[in-house]
Structures are given as structure tokens and as C-alpha cells.
PDB file of N, CA and C in Angstrom:
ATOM      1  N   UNK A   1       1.472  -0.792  32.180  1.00  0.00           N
ATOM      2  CA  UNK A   1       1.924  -1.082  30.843  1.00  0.00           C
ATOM      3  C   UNK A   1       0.861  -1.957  30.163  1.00  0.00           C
ATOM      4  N   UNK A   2       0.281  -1.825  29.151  1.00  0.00           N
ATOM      5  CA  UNK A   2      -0.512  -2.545  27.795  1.00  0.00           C
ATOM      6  C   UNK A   2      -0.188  -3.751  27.816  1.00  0.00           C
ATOM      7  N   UNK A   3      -0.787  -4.717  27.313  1.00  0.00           N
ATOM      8  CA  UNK A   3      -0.581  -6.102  27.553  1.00  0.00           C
ATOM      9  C   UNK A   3      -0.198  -5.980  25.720  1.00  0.00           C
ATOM     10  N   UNK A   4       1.070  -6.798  25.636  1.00  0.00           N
ATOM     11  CA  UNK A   4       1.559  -7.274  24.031  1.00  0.00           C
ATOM     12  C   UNK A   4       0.377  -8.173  23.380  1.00  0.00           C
ATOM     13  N   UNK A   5       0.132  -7.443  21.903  1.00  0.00           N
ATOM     14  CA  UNK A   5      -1.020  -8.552  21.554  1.00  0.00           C
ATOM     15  C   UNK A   5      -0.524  -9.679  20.828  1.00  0.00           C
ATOM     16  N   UNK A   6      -1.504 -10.527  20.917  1.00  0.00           N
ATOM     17  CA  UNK A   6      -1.340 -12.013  20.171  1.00  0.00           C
ATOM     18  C   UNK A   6      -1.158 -11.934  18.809  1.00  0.00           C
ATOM     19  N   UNK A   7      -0.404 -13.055  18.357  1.00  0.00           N
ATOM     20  CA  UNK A   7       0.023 -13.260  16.753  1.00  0.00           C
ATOM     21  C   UNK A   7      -1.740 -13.123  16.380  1.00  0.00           C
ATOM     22  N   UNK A   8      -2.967 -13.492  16.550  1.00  0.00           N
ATOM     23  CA  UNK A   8      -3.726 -13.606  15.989  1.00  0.00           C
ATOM     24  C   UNK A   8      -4.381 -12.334  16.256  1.00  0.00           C
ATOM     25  N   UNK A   9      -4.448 -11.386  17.329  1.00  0.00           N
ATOM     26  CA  UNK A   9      -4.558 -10.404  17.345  1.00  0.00           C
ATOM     27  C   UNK A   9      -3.700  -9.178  16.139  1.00  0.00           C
ATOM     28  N   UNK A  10      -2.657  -9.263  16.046  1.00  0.00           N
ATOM     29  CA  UNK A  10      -2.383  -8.993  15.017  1.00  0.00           C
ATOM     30  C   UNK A  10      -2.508  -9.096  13.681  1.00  0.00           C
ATOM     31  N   UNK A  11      -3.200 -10.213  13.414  1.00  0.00           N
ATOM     32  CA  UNK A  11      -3.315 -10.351  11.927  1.00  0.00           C
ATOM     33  C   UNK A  11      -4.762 -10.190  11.994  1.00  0.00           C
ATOM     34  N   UNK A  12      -5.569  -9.839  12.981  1.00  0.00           N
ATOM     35  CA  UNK A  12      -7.190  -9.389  13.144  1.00  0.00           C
ATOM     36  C   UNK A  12      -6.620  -7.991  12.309  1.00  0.00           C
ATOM     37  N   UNK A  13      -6.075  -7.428  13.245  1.00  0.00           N
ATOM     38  CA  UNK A  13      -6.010  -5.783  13.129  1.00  0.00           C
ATOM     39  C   UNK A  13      -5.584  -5.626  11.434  1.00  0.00           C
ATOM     40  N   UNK A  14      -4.815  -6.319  10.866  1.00  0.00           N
ATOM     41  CA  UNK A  14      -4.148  -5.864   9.879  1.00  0.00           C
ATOM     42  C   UNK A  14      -5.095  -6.333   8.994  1.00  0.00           C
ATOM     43  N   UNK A  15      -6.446  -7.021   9.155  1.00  0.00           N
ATOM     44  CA  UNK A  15      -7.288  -7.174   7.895  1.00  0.00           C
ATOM     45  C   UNK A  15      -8.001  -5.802   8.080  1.00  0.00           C
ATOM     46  N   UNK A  16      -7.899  -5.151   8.908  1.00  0.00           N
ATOM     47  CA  UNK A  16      -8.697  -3.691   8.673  1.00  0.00           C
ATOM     48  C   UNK A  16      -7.616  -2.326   8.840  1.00  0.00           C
ATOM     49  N   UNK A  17      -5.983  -2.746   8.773  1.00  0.00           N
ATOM     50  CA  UNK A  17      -5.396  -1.970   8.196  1.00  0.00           C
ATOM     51  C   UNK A  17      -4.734  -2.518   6.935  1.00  0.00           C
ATOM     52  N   UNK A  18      -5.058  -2.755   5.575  1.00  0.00           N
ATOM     53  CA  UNK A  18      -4.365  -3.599   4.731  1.00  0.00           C
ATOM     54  C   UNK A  18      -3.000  -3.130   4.457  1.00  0.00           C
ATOM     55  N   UNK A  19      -2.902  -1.999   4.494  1.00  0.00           N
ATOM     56  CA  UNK A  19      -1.228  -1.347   4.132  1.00  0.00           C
ATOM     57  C   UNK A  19      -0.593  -1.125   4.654  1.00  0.00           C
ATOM     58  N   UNK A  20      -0.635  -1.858   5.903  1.00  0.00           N
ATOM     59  CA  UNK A  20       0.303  -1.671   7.007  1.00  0.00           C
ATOM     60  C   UNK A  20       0.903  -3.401   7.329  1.00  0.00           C
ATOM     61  N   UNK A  21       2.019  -3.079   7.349  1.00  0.00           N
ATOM     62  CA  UNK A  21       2.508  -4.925   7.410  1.00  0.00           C
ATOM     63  C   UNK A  21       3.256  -5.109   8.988  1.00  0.00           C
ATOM     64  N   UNK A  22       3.936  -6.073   9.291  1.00  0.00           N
ATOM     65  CA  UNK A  22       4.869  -5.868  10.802  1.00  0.00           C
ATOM     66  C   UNK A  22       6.236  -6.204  10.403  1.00  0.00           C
ATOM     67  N   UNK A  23       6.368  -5.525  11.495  1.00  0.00           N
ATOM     68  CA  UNK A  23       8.303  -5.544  10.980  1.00  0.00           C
ATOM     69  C   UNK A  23       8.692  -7.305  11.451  1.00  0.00           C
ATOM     70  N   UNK A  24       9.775  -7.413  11.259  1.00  0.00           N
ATOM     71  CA  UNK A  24      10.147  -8.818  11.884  1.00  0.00           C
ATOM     72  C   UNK A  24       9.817  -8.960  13.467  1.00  0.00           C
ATOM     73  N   UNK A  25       9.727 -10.266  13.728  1.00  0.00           N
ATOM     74  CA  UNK A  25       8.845 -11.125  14.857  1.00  0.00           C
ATOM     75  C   UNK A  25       7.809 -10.039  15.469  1.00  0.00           C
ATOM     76  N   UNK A  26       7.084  -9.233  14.438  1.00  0.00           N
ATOM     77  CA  UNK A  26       5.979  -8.741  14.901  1.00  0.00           C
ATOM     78  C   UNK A  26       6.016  -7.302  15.647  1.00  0.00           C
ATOM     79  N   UNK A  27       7.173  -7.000  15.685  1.00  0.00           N
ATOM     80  CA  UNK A  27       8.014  -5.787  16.740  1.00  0.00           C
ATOM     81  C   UNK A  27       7.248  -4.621  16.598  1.00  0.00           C
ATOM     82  N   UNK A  28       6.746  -4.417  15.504  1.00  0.00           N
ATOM     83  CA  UNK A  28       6.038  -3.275  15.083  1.00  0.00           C
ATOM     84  C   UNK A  28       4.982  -2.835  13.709  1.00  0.00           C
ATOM     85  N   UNK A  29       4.398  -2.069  13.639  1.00  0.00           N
ATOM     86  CA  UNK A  29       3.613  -1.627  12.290  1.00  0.00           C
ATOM     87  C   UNK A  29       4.679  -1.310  11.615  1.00  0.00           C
ATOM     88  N   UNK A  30       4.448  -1.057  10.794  1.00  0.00           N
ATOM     89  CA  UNK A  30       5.368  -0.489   9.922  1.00  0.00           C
ATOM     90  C   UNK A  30       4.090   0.082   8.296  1.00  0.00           C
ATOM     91  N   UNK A  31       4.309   1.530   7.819  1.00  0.00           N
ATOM     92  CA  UNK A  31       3.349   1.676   7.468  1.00  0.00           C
ATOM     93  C   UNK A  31       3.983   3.039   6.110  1.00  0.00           C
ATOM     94  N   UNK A  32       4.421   3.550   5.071  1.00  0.00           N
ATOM     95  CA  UNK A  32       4.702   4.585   4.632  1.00  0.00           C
ATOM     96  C   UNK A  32       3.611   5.148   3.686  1.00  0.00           C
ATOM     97  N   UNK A  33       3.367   6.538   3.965  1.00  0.00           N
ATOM     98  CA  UNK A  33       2.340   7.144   3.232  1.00  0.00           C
ATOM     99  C   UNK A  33       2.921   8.429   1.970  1.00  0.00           C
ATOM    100  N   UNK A  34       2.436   8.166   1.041  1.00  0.00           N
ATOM    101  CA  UNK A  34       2.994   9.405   0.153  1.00  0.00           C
ATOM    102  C   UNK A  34       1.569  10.528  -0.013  1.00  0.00           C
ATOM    103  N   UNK A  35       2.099  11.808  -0.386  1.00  0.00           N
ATOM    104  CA  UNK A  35       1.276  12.537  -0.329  1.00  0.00           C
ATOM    105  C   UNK A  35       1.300  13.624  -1.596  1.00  0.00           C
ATOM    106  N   UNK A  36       0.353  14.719  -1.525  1.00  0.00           N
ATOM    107  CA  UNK A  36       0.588  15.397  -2.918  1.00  0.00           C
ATOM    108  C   UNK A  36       1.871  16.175  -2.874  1.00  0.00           C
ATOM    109  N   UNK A  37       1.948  16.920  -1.732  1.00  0.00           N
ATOM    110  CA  UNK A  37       3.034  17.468  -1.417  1.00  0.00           C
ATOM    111  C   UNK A  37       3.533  17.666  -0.486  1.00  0.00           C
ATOM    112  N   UNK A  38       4.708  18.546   0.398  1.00  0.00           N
ATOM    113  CA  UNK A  38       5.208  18.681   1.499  1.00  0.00           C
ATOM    114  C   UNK A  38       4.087  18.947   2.175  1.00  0.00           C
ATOM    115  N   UNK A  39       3.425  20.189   2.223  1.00  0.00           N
ATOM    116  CA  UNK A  39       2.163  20.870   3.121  1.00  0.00           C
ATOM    117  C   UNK A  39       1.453  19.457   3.156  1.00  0.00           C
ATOM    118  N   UNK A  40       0.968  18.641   2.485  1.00  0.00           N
ATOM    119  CA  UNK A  40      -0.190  18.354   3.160  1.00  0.00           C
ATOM    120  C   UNK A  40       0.480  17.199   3.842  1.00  0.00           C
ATOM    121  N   UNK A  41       1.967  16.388   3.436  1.00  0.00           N
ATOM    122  CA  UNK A  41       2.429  15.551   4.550  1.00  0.00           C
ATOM    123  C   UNK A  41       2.750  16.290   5.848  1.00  0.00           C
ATOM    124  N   UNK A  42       3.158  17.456   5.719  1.00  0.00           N
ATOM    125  CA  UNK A  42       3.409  17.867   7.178  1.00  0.00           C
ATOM    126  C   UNK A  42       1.797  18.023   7.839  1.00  0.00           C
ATOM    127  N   UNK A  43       0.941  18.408   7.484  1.00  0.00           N
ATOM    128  CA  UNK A  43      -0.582  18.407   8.081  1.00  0.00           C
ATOM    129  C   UNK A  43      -0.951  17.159   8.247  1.00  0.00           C
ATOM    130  N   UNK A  44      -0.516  16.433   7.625  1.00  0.00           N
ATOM    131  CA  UNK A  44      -1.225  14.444   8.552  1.00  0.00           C
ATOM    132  C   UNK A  44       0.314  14.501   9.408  1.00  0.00           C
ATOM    133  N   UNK A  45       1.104  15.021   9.433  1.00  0.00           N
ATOM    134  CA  UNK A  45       1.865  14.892  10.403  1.00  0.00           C
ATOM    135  C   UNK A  45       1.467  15.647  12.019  1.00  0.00           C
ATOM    136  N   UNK A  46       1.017  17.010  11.699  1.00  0.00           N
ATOM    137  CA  UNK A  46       0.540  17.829  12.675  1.00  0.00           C
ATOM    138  C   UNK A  46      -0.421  17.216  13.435  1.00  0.00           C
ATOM    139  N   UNK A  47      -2.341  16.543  12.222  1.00  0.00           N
ATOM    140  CA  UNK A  47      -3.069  16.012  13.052  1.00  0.00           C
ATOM    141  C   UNK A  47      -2.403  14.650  14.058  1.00  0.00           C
ATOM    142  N   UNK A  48      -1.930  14.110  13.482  1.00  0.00           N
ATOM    143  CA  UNK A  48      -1.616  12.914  14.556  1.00  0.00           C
ATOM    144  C   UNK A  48      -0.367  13.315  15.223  1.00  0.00           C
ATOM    145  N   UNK A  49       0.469  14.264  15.282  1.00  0.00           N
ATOM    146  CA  UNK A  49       0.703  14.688  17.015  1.00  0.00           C
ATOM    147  C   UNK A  49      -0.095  14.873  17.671  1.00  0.00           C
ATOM    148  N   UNK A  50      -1.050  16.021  17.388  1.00  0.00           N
ATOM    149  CA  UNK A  50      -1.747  16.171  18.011  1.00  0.00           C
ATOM    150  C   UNK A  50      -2.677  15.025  19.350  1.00  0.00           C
ATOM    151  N   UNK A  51      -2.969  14.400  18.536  1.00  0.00           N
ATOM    152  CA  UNK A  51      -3.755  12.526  18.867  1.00  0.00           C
ATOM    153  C   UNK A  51      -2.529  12.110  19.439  1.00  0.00           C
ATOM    154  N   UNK A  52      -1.402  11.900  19.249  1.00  0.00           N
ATOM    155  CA  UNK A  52      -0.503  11.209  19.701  1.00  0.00           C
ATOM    156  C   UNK A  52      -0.363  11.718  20.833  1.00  0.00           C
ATOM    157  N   UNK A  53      -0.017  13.328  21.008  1.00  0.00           N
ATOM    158  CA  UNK A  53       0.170  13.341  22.188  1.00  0.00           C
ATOM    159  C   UNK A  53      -1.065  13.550  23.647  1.00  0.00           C
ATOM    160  N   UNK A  54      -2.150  13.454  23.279  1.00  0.00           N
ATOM    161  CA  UNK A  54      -3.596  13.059  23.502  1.00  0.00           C
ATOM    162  C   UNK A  54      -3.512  11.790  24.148  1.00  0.00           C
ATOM    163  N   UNK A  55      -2.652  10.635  23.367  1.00  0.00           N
ATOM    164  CA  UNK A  55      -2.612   9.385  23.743  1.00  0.00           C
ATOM    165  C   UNK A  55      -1.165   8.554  24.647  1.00  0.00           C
ATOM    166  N   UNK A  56      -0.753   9.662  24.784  1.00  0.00           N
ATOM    167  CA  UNK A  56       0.674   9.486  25.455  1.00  0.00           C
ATOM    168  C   UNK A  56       1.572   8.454  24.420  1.00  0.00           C
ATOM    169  N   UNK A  57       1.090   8.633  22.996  1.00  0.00           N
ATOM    170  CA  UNK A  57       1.499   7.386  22.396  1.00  0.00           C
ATOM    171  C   UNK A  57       2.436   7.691  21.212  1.00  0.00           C
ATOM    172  N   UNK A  58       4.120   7.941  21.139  1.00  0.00           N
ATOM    173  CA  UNK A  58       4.511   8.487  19.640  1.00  0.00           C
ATOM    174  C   UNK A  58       4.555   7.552  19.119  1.00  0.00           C
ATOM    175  N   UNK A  59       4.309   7.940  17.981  1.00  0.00           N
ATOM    176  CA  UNK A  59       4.927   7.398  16.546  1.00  0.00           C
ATOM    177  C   UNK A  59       6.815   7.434  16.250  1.00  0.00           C
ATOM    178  N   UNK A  60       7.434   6.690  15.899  1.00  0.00           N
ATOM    179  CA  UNK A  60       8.818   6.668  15.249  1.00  0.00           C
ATOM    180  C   UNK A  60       8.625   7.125  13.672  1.00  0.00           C
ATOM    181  N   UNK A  61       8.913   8.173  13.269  1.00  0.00           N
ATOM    182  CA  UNK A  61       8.615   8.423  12.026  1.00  0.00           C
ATOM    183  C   UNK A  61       9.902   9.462  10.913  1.00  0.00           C
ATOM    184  N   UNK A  62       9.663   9.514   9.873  1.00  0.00           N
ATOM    185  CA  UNK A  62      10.655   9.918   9.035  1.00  0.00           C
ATOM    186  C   UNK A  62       9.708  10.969   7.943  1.00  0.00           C
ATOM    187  N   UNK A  63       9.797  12.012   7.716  1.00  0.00           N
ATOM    188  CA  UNK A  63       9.730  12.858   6.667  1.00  0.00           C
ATOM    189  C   UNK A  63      10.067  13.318   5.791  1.00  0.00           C
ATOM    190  N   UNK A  64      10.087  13.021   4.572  1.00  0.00           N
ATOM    191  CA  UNK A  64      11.002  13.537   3.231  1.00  0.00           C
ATOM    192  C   UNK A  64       9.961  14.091   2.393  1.00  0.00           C
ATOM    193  N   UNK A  65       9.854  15.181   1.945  1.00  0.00           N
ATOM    194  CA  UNK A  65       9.012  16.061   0.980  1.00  0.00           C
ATOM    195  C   UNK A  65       7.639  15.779   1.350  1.00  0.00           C
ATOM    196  N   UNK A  66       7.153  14.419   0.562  1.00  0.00           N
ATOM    197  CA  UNK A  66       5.590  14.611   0.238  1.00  0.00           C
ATOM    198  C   UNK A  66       5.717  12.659   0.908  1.00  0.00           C
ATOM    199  N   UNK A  67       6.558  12.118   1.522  1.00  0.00           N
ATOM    200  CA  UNK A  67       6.473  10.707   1.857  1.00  0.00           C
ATOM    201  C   UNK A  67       6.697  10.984   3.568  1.00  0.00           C
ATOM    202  N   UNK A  68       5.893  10.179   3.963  1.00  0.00           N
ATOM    203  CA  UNK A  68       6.082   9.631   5.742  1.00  0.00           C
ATOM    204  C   UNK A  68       6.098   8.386   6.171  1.00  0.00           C
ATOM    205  N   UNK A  69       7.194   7.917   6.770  1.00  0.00           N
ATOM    206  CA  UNK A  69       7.632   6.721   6.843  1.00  0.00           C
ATOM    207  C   UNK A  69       6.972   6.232   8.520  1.00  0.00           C
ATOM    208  N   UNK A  70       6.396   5.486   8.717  1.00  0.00           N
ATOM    209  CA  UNK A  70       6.024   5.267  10.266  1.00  0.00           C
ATOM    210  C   UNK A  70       6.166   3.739  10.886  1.00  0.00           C
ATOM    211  N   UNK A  71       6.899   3.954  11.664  1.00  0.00           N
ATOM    212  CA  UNK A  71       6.983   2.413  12.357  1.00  0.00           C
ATOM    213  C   UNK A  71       5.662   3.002  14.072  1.00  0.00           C
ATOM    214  N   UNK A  72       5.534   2.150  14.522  1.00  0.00           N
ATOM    215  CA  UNK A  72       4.544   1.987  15.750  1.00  0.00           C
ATOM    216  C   UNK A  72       5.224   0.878  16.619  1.00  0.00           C
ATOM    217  N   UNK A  73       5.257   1.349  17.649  1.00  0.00           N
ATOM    218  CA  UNK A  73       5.508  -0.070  19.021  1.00  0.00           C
ATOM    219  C   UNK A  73       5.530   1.145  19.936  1.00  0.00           C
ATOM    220  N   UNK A  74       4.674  -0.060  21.134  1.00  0.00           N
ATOM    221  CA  UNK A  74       4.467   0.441  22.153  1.00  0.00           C
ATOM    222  C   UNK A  74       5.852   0.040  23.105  1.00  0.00           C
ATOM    223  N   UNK A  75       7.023   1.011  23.097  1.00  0.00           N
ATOM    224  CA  UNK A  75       8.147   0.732  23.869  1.00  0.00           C
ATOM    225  C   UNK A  75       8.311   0.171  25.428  1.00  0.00           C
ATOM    226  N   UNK A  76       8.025   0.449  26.269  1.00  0.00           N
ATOM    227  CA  UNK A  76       7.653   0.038  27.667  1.00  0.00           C
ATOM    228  C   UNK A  76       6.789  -1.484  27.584  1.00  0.00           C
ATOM    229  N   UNK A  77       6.258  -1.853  26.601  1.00  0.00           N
ATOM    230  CA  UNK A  77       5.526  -3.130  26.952  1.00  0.00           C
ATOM    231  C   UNK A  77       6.589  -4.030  25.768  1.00  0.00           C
ATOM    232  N   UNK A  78       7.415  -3.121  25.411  1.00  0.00           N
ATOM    233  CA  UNK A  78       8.259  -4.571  24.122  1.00  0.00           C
ATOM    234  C   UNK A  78       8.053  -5.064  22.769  1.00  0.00           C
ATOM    235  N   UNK A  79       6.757  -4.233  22.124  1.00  0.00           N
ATOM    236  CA  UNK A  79       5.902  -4.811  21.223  1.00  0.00           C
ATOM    237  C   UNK A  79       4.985  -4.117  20.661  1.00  0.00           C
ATOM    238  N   UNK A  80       3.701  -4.942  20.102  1.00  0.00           N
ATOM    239  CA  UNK A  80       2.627  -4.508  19.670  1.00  0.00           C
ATOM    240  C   UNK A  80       2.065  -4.383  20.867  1.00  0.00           C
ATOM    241  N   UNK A  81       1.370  -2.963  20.845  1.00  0.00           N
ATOM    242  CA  UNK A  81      -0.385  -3.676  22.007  1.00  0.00           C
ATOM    243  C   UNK A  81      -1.484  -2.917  21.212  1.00  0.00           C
ATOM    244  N   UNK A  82      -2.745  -2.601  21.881  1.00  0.00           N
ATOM    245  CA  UNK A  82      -3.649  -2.009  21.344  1.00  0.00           C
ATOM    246  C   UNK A  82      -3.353  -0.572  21.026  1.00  0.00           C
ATOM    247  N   UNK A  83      -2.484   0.203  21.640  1.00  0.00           N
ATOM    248  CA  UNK A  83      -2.238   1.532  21.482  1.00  0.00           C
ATOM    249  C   UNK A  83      -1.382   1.575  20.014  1.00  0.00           C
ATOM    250  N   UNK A  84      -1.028   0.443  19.921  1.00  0.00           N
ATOM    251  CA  UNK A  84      -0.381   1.059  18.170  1.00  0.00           C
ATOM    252  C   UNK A  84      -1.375   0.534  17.155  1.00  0.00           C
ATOM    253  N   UNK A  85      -2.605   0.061  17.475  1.00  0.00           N
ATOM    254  CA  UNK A  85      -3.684  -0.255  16.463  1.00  0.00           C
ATOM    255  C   UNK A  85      -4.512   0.988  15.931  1.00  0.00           C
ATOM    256  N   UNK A  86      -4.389   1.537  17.330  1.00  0.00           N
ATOM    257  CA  UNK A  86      -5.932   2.634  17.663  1.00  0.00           C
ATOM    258  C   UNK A  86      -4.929   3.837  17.104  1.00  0.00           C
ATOM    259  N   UNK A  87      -3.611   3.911  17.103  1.00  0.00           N
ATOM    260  CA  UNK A  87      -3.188   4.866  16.476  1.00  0.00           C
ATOM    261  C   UNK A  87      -2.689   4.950  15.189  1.00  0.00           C
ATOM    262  N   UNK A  88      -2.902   3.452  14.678  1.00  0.00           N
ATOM    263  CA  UNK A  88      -2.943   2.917  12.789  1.00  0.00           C
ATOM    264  C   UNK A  88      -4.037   3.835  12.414  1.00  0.00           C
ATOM    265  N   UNK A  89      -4.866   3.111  13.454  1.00  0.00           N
ATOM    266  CA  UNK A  89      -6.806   3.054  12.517  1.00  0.00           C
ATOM    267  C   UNK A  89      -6.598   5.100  12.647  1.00  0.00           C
ATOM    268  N   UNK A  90      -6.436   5.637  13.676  1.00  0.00           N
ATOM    269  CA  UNK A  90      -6.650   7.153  13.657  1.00  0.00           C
ATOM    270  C   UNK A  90      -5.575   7.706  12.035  1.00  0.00           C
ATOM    271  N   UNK A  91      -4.106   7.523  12.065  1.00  0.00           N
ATOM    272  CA  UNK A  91      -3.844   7.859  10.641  1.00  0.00           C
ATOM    273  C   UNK A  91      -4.417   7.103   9.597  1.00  0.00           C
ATOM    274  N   UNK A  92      -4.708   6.045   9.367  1.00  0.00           N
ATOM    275  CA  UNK A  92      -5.591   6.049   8.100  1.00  0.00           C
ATOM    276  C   UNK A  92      -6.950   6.547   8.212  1.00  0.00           C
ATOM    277  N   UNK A  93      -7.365   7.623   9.158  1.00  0.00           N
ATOM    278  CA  UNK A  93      -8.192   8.347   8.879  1.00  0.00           C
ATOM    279  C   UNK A  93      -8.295   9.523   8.292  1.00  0.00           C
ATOM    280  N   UNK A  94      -6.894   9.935   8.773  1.00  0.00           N
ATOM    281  CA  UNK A  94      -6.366  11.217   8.627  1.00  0.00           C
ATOM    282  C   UNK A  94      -6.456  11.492   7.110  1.00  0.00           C
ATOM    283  N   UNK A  95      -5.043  10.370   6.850  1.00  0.00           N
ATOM    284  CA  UNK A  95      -4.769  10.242   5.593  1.00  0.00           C
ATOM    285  C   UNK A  95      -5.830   9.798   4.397  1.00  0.00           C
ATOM    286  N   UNK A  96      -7.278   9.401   4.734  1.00  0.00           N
ATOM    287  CA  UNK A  96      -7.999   9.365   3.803  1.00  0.00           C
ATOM    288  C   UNK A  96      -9.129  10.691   3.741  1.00  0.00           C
ATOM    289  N   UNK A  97      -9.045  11.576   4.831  1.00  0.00           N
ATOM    290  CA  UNK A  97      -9.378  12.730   4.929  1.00  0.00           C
ATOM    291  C   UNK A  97      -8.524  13.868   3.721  1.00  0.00           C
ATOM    292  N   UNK A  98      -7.120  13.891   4.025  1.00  0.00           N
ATOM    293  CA  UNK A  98      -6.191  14.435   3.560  1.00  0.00           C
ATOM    294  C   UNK A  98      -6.431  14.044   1.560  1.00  0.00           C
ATOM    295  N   UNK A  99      -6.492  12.844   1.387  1.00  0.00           N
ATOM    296  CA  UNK A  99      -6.566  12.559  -0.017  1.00  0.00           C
ATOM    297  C   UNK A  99      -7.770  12.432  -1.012  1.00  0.00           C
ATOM    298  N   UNK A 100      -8.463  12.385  -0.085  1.00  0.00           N
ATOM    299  CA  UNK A 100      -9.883  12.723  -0.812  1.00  0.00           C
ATOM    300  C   UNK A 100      -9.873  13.860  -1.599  1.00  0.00           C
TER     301      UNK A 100
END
């Protein structure tokens, strides 16, 4: 199991994800993306299964039309660890791929 990261580890990560905040006592990312339309939210949905399941790592997430709602925690360790950073930083890749 991932070691839970530090309060200061966390607020490292979140100066290089700015739109992503944590849920209460830190439990998780928490992150919602809107998009032009259904198709292309379901396609940043597709690439990061894909990665996700690459990384043994899901996402908790919600889909409505052209919006995706995503919380992150690594369940088995209780918390944040590095596996819900590395899978922030991979969707805001996606998603700035996707909106360009």
C-alpha cells in the first residue's frame, strides 16, 4: 500500500494542479471538468480508463452530458498518496489536449 502524503505534500501538488482543491481533512482531490459536448466528455473519460486501468488506480467519477465530476483517493491506504497526483497531472493532460 502507498504511503498517505503530507499536508505539505499536498499543497506542493496542488500549486501545479490549480483546479483541483481537497475534499475535507484532505480525503481526496476533488476536481470537475466541463466540456464542449457529450462525445468529447466521454473521450477524456475513455483516455483515462484507459491509464487508470494501466495504473491499477480508479477514479470515483460522475457524468452528465458535457460535465465530469472526479473525486481521487487512494482507498486501501485511507487517503491521498502519490497515485492520485500522477493521475490529476495525467487528466489535466488529457483535458488540455481535448480543449485546445
Amino acid at each position: 500500500m502507498p504511503p498517505l502524503l503530507a499536508q505539505a505534500e499536498i499543497e506542493q501538488a496542488l500549486t501545479h494542479l490549480p483546479q483541483w482543491r481537497t475534499a475535507p481533512h484532505a480525503s481526496a482531490l476533488l476536481r470537475d471538468y466541463t466540456f464542449a459536448d457529450f462525445s468529447q466528455a466521454f473521450g477524456f473519460m475513455t483516455q483515462v480508463a484507459l491509464c487508470a486501468e494501466r495504473l491499477n488506480h480508479h477514479p470515483d467519477w460522475a457524468n452528465v452530458y458535457n460535465r465530469v465530476q472526479v473525486r481521487l483517493s487512494t482507498h486501501d491506504a485511507g487517503g491521498l498518496t502519490a497515485k492520485d497526483v500522477r493521475l490529476a497531472q495525467y487528466m489535466e493532460q488529457v483535458a488540455e489536449r481535448l480543449n485546445a
